[in-house]
PDB file of N, CA and C in Angstrom:
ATOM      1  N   UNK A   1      17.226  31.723  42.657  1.00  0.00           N
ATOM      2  CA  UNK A   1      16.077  31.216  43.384  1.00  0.00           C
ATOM      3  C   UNK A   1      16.208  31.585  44.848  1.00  0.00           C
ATOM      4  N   UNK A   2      15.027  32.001  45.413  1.00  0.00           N
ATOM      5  CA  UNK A   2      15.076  32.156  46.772  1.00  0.00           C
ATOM      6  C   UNK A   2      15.409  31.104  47.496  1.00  0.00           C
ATOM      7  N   UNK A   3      15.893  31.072  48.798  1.00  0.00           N
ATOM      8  CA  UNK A   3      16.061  30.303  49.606  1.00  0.00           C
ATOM      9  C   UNK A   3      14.889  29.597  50.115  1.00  0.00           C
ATOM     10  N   UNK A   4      13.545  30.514  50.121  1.00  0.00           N
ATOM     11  CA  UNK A   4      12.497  29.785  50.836  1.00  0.00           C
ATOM     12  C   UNK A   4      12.046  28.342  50.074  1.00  0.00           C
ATOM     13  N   UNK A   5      12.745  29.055  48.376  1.00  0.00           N
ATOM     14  CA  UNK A   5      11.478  28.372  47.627  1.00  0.00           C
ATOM     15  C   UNK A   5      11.972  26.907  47.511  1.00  0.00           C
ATOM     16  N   UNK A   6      13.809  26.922  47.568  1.00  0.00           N
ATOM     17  CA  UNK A   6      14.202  25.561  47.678  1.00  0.00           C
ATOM     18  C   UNK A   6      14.198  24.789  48.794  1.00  0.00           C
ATOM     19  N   UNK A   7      13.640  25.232  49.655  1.00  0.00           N
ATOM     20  CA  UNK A   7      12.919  24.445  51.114  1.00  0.00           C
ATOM     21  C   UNK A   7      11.578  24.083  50.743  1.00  0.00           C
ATOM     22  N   UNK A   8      11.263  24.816  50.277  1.00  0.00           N
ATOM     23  CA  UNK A   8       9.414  24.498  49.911  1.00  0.00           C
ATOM     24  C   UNK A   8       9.873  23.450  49.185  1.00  0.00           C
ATOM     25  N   UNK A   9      10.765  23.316  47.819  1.00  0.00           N
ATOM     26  CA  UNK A   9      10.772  22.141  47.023  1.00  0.00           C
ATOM     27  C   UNK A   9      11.063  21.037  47.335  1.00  0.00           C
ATOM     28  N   UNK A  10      12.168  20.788  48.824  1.00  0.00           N
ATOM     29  CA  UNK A  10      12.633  19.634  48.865  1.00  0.00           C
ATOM     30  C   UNK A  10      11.667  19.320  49.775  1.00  0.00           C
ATOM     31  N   UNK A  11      10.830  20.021  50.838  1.00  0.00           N
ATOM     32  CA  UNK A  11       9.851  19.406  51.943  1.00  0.00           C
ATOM     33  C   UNK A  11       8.845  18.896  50.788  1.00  0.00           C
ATOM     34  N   UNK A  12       8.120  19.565  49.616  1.00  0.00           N
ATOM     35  CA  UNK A  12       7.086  18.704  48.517  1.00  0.00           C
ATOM     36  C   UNK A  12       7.607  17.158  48.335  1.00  0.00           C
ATOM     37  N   UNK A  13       8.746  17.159  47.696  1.00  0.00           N
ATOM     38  CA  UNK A  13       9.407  16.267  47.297  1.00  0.00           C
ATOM     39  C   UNK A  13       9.198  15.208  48.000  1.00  0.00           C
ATOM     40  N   UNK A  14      10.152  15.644  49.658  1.00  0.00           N
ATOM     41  CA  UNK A  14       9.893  14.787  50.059  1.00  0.00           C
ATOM     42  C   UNK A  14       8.970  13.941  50.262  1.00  0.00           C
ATOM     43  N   UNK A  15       7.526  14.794  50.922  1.00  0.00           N
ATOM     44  CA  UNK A  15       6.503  14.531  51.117  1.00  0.00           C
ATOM     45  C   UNK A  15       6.110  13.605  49.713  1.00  0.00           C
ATOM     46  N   UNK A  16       5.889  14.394  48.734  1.00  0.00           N
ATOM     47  CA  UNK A  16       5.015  12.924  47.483  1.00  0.00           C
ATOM     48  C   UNK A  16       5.979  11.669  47.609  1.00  0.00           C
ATOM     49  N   UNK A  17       7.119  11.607  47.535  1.00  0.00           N
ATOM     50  CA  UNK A  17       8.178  10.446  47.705  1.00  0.00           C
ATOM     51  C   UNK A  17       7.941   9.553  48.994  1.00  0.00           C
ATOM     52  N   UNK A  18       7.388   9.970  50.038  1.00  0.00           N
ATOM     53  CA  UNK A  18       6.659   9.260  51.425  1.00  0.00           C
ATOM     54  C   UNK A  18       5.230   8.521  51.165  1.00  0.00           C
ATOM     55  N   UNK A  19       4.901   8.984  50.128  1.00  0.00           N
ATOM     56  CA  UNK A  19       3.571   8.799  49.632  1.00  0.00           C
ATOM     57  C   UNK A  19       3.744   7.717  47.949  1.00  0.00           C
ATOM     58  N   UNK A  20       4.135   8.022  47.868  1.00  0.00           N
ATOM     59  CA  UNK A  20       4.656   6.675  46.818  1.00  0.00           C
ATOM     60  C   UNK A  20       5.363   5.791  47.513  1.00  0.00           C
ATOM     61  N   UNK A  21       6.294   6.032  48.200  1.00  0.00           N
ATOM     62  CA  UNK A  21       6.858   4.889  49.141  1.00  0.00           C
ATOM     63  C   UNK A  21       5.508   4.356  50.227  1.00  0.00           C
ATOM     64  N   UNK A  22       4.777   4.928  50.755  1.00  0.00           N
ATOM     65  CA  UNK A  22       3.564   3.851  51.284  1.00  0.00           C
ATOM     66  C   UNK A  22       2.729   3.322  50.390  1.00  0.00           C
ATOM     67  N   UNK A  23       2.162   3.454  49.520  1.00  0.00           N
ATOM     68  CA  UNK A  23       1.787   3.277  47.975  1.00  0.00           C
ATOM     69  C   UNK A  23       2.508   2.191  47.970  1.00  0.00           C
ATOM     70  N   UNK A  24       4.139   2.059  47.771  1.00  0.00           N
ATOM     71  CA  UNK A  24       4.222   0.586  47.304  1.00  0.00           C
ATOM     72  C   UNK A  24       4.253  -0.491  48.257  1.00  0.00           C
ATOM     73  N   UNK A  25       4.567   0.124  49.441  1.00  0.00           N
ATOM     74  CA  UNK A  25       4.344  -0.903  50.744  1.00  0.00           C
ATOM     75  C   UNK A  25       2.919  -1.303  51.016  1.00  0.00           C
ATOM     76  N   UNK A  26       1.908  -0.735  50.873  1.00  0.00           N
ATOM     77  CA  UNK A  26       0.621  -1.088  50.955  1.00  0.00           C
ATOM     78  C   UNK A  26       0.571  -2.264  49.853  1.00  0.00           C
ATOM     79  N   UNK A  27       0.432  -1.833  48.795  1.00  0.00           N
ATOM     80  CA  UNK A  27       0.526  -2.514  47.804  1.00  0.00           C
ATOM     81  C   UNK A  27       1.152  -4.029  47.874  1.00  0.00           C
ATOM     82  N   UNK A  28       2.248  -3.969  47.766  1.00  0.00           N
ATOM     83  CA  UNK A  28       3.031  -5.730  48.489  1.00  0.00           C
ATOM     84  C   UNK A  28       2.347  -6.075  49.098  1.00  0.00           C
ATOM     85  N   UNK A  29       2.275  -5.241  50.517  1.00  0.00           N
ATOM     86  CA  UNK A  29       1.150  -5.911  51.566  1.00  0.00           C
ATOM     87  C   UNK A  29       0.034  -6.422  51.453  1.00  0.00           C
ATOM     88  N   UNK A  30      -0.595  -6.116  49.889  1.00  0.00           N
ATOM     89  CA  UNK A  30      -2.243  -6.893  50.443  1.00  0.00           C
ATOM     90  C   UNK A  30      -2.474  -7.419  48.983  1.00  0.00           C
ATOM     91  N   UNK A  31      -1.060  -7.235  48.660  1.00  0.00           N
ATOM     92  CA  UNK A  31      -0.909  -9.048  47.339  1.00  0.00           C
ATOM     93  C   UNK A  31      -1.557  -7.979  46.219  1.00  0.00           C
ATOM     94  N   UNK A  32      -0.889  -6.815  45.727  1.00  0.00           N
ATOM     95  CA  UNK A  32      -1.441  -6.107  44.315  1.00  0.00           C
ATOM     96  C   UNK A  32      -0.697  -6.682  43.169  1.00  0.00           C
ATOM     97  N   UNK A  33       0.224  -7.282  43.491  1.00  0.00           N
ATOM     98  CA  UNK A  33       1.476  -7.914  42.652  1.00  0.00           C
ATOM     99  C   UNK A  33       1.198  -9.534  42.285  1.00  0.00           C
ATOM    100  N   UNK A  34       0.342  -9.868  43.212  1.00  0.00           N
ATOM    101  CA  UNK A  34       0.043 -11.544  43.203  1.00  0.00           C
ATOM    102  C   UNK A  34      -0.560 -11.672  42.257  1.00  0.00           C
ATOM    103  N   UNK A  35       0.257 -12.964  41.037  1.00  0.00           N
ATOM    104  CA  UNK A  35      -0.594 -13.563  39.980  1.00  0.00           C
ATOM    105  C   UNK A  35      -1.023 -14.713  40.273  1.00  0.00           C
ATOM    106  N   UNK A  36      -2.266 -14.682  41.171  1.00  0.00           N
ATOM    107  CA  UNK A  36      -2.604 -16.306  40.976  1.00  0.00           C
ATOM    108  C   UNK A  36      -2.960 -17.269  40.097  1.00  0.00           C
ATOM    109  N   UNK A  37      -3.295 -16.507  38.914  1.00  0.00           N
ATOM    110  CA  UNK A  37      -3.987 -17.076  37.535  1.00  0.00           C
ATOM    111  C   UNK A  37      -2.220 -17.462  37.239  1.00  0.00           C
ATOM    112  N   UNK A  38      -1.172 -17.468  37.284  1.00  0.00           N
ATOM    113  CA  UNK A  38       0.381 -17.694  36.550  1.00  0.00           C
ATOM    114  C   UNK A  38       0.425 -18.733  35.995  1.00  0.00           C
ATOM    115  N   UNK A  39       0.167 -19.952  37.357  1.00  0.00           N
ATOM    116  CA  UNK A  39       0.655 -20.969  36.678  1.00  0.00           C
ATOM    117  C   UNK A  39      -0.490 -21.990  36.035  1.00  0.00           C
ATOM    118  N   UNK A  40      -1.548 -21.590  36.128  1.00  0.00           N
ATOM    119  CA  UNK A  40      -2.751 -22.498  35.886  1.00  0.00           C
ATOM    120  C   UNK A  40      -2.710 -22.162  34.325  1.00  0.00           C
ATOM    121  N   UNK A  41      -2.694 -20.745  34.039  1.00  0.00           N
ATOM    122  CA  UNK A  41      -2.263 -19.659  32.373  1.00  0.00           C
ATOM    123  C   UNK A  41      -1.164 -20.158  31.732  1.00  0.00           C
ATOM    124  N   UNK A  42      -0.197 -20.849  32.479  1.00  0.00           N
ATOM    125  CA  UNK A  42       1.383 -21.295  31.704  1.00  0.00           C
ATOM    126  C   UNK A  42       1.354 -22.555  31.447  1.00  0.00           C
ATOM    127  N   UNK A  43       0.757 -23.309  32.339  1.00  0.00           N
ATOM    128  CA  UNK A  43       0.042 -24.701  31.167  1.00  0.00           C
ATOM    129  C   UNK A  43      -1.066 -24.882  30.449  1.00  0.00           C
ATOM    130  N   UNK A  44      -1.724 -23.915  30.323  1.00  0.00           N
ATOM    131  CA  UNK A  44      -2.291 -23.878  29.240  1.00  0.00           C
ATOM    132  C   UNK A  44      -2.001 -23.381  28.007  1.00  0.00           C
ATOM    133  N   UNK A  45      -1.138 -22.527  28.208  1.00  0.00           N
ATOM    134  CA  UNK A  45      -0.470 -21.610  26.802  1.00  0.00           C
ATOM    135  C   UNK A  45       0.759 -22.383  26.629  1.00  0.00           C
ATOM    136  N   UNK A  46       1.288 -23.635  27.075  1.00  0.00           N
ATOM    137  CA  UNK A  46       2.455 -23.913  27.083  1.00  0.00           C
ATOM    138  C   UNK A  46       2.169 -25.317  25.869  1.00  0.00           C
ATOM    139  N   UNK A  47       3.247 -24.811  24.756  1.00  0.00           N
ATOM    140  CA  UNK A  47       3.211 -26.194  24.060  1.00  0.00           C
ATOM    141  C   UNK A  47       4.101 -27.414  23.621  1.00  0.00           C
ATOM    142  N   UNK A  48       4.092 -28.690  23.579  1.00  0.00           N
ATOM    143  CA  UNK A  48       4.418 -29.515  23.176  1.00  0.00           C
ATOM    144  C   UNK A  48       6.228 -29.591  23.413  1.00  0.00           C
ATOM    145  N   UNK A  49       6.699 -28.294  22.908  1.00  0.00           N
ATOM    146  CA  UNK A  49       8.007 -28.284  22.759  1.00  0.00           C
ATOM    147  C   UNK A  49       8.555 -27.444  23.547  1.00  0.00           C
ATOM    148  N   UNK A  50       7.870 -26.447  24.330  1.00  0.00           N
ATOM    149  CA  UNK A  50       8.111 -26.495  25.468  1.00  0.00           C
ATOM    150  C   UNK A  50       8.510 -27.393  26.740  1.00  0.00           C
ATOM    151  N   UNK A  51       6.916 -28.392  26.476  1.00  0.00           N
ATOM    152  CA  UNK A  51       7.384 -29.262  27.856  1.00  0.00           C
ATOM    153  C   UNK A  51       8.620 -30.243  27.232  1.00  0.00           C
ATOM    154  N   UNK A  52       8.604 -30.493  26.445  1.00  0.00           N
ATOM    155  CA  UNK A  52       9.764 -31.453  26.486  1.00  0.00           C
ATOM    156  C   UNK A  52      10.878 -30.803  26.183  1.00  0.00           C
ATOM    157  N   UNK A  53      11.156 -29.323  26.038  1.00  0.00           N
ATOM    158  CA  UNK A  53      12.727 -28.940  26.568  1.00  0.00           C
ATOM    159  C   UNK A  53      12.535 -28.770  27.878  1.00  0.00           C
ATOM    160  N   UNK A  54      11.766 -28.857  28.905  1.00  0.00           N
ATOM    161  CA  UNK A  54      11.775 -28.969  30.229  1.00  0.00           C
ATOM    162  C   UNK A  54      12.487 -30.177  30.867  1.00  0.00           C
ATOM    163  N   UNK A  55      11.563 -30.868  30.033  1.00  0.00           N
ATOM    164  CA  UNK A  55      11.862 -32.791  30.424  1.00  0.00           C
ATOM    165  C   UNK A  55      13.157 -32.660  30.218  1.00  0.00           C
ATOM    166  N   UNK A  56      13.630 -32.434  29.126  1.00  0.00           N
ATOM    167  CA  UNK A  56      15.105 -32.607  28.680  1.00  0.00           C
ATOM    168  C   UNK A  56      16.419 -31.743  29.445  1.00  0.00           C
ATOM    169  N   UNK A  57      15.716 -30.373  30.299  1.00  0.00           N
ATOM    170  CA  UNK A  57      16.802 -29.986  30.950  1.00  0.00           C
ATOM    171  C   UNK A  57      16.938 -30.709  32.228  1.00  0.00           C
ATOM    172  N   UNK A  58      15.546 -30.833  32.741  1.00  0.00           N
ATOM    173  CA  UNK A  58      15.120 -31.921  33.961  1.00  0.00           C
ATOM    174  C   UNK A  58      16.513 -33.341  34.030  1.00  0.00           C
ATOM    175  N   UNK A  59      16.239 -33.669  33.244  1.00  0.00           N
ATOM    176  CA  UNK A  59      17.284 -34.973  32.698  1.00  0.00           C
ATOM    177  C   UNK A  59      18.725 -34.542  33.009  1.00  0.00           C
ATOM    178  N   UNK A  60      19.057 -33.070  32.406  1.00  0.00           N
ATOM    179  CA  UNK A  60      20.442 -33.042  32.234  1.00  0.00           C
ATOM    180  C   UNK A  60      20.941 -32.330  33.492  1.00  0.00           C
ATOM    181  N   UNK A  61      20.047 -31.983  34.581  1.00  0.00           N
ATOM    182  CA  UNK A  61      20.261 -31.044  35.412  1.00  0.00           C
ATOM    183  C   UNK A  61      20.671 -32.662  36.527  1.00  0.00           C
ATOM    184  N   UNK A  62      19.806 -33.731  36.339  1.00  0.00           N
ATOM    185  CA  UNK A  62      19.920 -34.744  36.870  1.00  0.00           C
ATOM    186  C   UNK A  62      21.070 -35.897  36.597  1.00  0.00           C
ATOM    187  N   UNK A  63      21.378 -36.037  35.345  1.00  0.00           N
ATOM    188  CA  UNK A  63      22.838 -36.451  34.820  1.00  0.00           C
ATOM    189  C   UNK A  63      24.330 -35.616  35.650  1.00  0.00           C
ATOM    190  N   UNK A  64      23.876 -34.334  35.606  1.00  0.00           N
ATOM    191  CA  UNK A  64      25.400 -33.748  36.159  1.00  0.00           C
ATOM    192  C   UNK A  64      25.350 -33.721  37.528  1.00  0.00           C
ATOM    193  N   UNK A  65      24.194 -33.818  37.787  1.00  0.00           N
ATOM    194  CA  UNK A  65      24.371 -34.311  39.848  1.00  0.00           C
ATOM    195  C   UNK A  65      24.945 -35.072  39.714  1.00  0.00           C
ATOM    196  N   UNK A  66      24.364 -36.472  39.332  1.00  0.00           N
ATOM    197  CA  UNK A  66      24.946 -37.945  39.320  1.00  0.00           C
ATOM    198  C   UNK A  66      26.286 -37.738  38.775  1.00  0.00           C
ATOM    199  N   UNK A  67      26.533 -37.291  37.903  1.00  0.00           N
ATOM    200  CA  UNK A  67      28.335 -37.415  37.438  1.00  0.00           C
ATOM    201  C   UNK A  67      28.961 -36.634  38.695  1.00  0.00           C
ATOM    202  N   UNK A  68      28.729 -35.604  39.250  1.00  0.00           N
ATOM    203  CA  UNK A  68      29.522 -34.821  40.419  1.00  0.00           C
ATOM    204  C   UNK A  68      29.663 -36.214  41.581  1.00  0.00           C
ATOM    205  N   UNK A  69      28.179 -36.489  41.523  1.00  0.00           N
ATOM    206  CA  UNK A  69      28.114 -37.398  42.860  1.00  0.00           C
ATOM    207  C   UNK A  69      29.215 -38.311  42.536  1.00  0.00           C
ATOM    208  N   UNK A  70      29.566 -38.965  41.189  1.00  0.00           N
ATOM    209  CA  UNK A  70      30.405 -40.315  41.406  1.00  0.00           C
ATOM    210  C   UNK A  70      31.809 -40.027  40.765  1.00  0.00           C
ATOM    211  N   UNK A  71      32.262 -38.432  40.124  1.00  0.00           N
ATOM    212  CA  UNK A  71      33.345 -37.936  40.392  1.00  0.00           C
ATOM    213  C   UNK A  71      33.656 -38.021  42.367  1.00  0.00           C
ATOM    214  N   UNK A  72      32.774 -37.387  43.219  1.00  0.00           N
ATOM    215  CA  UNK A  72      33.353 -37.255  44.752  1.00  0.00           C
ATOM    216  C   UNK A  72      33.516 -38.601  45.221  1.00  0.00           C
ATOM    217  N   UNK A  73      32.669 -39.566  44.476  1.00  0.00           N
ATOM    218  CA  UNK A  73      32.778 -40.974  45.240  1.00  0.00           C
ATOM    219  C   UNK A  73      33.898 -41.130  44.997  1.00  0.00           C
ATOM    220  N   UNK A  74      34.739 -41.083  43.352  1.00  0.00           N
ATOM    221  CA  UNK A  74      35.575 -41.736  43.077  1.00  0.00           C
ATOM    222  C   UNK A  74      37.338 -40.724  44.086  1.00  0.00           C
ATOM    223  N   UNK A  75      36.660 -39.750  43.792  1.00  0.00           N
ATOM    224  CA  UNK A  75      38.096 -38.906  45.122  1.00  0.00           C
ATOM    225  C   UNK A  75      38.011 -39.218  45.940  1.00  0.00           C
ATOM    226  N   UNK A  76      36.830 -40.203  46.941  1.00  0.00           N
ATOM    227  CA  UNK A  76      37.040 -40.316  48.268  1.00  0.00           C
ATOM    228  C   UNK A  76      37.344 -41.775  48.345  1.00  0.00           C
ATOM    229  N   UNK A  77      37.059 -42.743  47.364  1.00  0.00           N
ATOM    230  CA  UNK A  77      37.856 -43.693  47.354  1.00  0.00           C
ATOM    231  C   UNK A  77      39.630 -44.082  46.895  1.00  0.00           C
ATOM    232  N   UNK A  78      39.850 -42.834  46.508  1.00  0.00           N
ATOM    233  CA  UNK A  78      41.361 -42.735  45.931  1.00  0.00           C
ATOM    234  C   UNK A  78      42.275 -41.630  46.947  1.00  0.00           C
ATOM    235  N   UNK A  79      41.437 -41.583  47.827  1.00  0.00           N
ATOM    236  CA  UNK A  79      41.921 -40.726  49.220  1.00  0.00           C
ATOM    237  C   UNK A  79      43.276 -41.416  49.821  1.00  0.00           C
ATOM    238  N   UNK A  80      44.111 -40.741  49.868  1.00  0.00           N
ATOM    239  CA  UNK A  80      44.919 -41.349  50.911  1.00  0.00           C
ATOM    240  C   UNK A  80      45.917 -39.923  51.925  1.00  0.00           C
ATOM    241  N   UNK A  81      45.754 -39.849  53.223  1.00  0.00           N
ATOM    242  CA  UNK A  81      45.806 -38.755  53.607  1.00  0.00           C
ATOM    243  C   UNK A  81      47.707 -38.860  53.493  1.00  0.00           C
ATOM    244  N   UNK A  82      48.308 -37.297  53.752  1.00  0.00           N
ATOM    245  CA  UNK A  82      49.670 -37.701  53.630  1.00  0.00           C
ATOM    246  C   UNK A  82      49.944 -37.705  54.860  1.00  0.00           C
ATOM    247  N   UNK A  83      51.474 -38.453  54.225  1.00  0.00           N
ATOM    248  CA  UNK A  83      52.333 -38.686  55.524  1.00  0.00           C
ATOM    249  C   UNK A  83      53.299 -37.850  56.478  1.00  0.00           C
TER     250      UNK A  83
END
């Protein structure tokens, strides 16, 4: 291959690759990605046993705070610094 022609290829290249890269920055920018219909669509399609494995992780995500919380209570009442 000539030399010219692999200059010609990488300046193309580059160039469409500048152009897909503003393409996706435009894009982000003026919300092409935004689902506003998401969550209004996910309770409606959402059923029964869904929400209540929610409820139920809800619960357990809230049980192991509380056990951490009164594991640290119980180390900081059994604290004694050394001597």
């Amino acid at each position: 291959m000539s030399e010219d022609i692999v200059i010609l290829m990488i300046g193309v290249s580059t160039f469409l690759g500048a152009i897909g890269l503003g393409a996706l920055i435009w894009a982000v920018k003026t919300g092409q990605f935004d689902d506003h219909n998401k969550f209004t669509d996910a309770v409606r399609h959402d059923n029964e046993e869904d929400l209540q494995d929610a409820a139920m992780m809800a619960a357990k995500k809230k049980a192991y705070k509380e056990k951490i919380r009164q594991e640290r209570l119980e180390k900081e009442k059994n604290y004694r610094p050394a001597d």
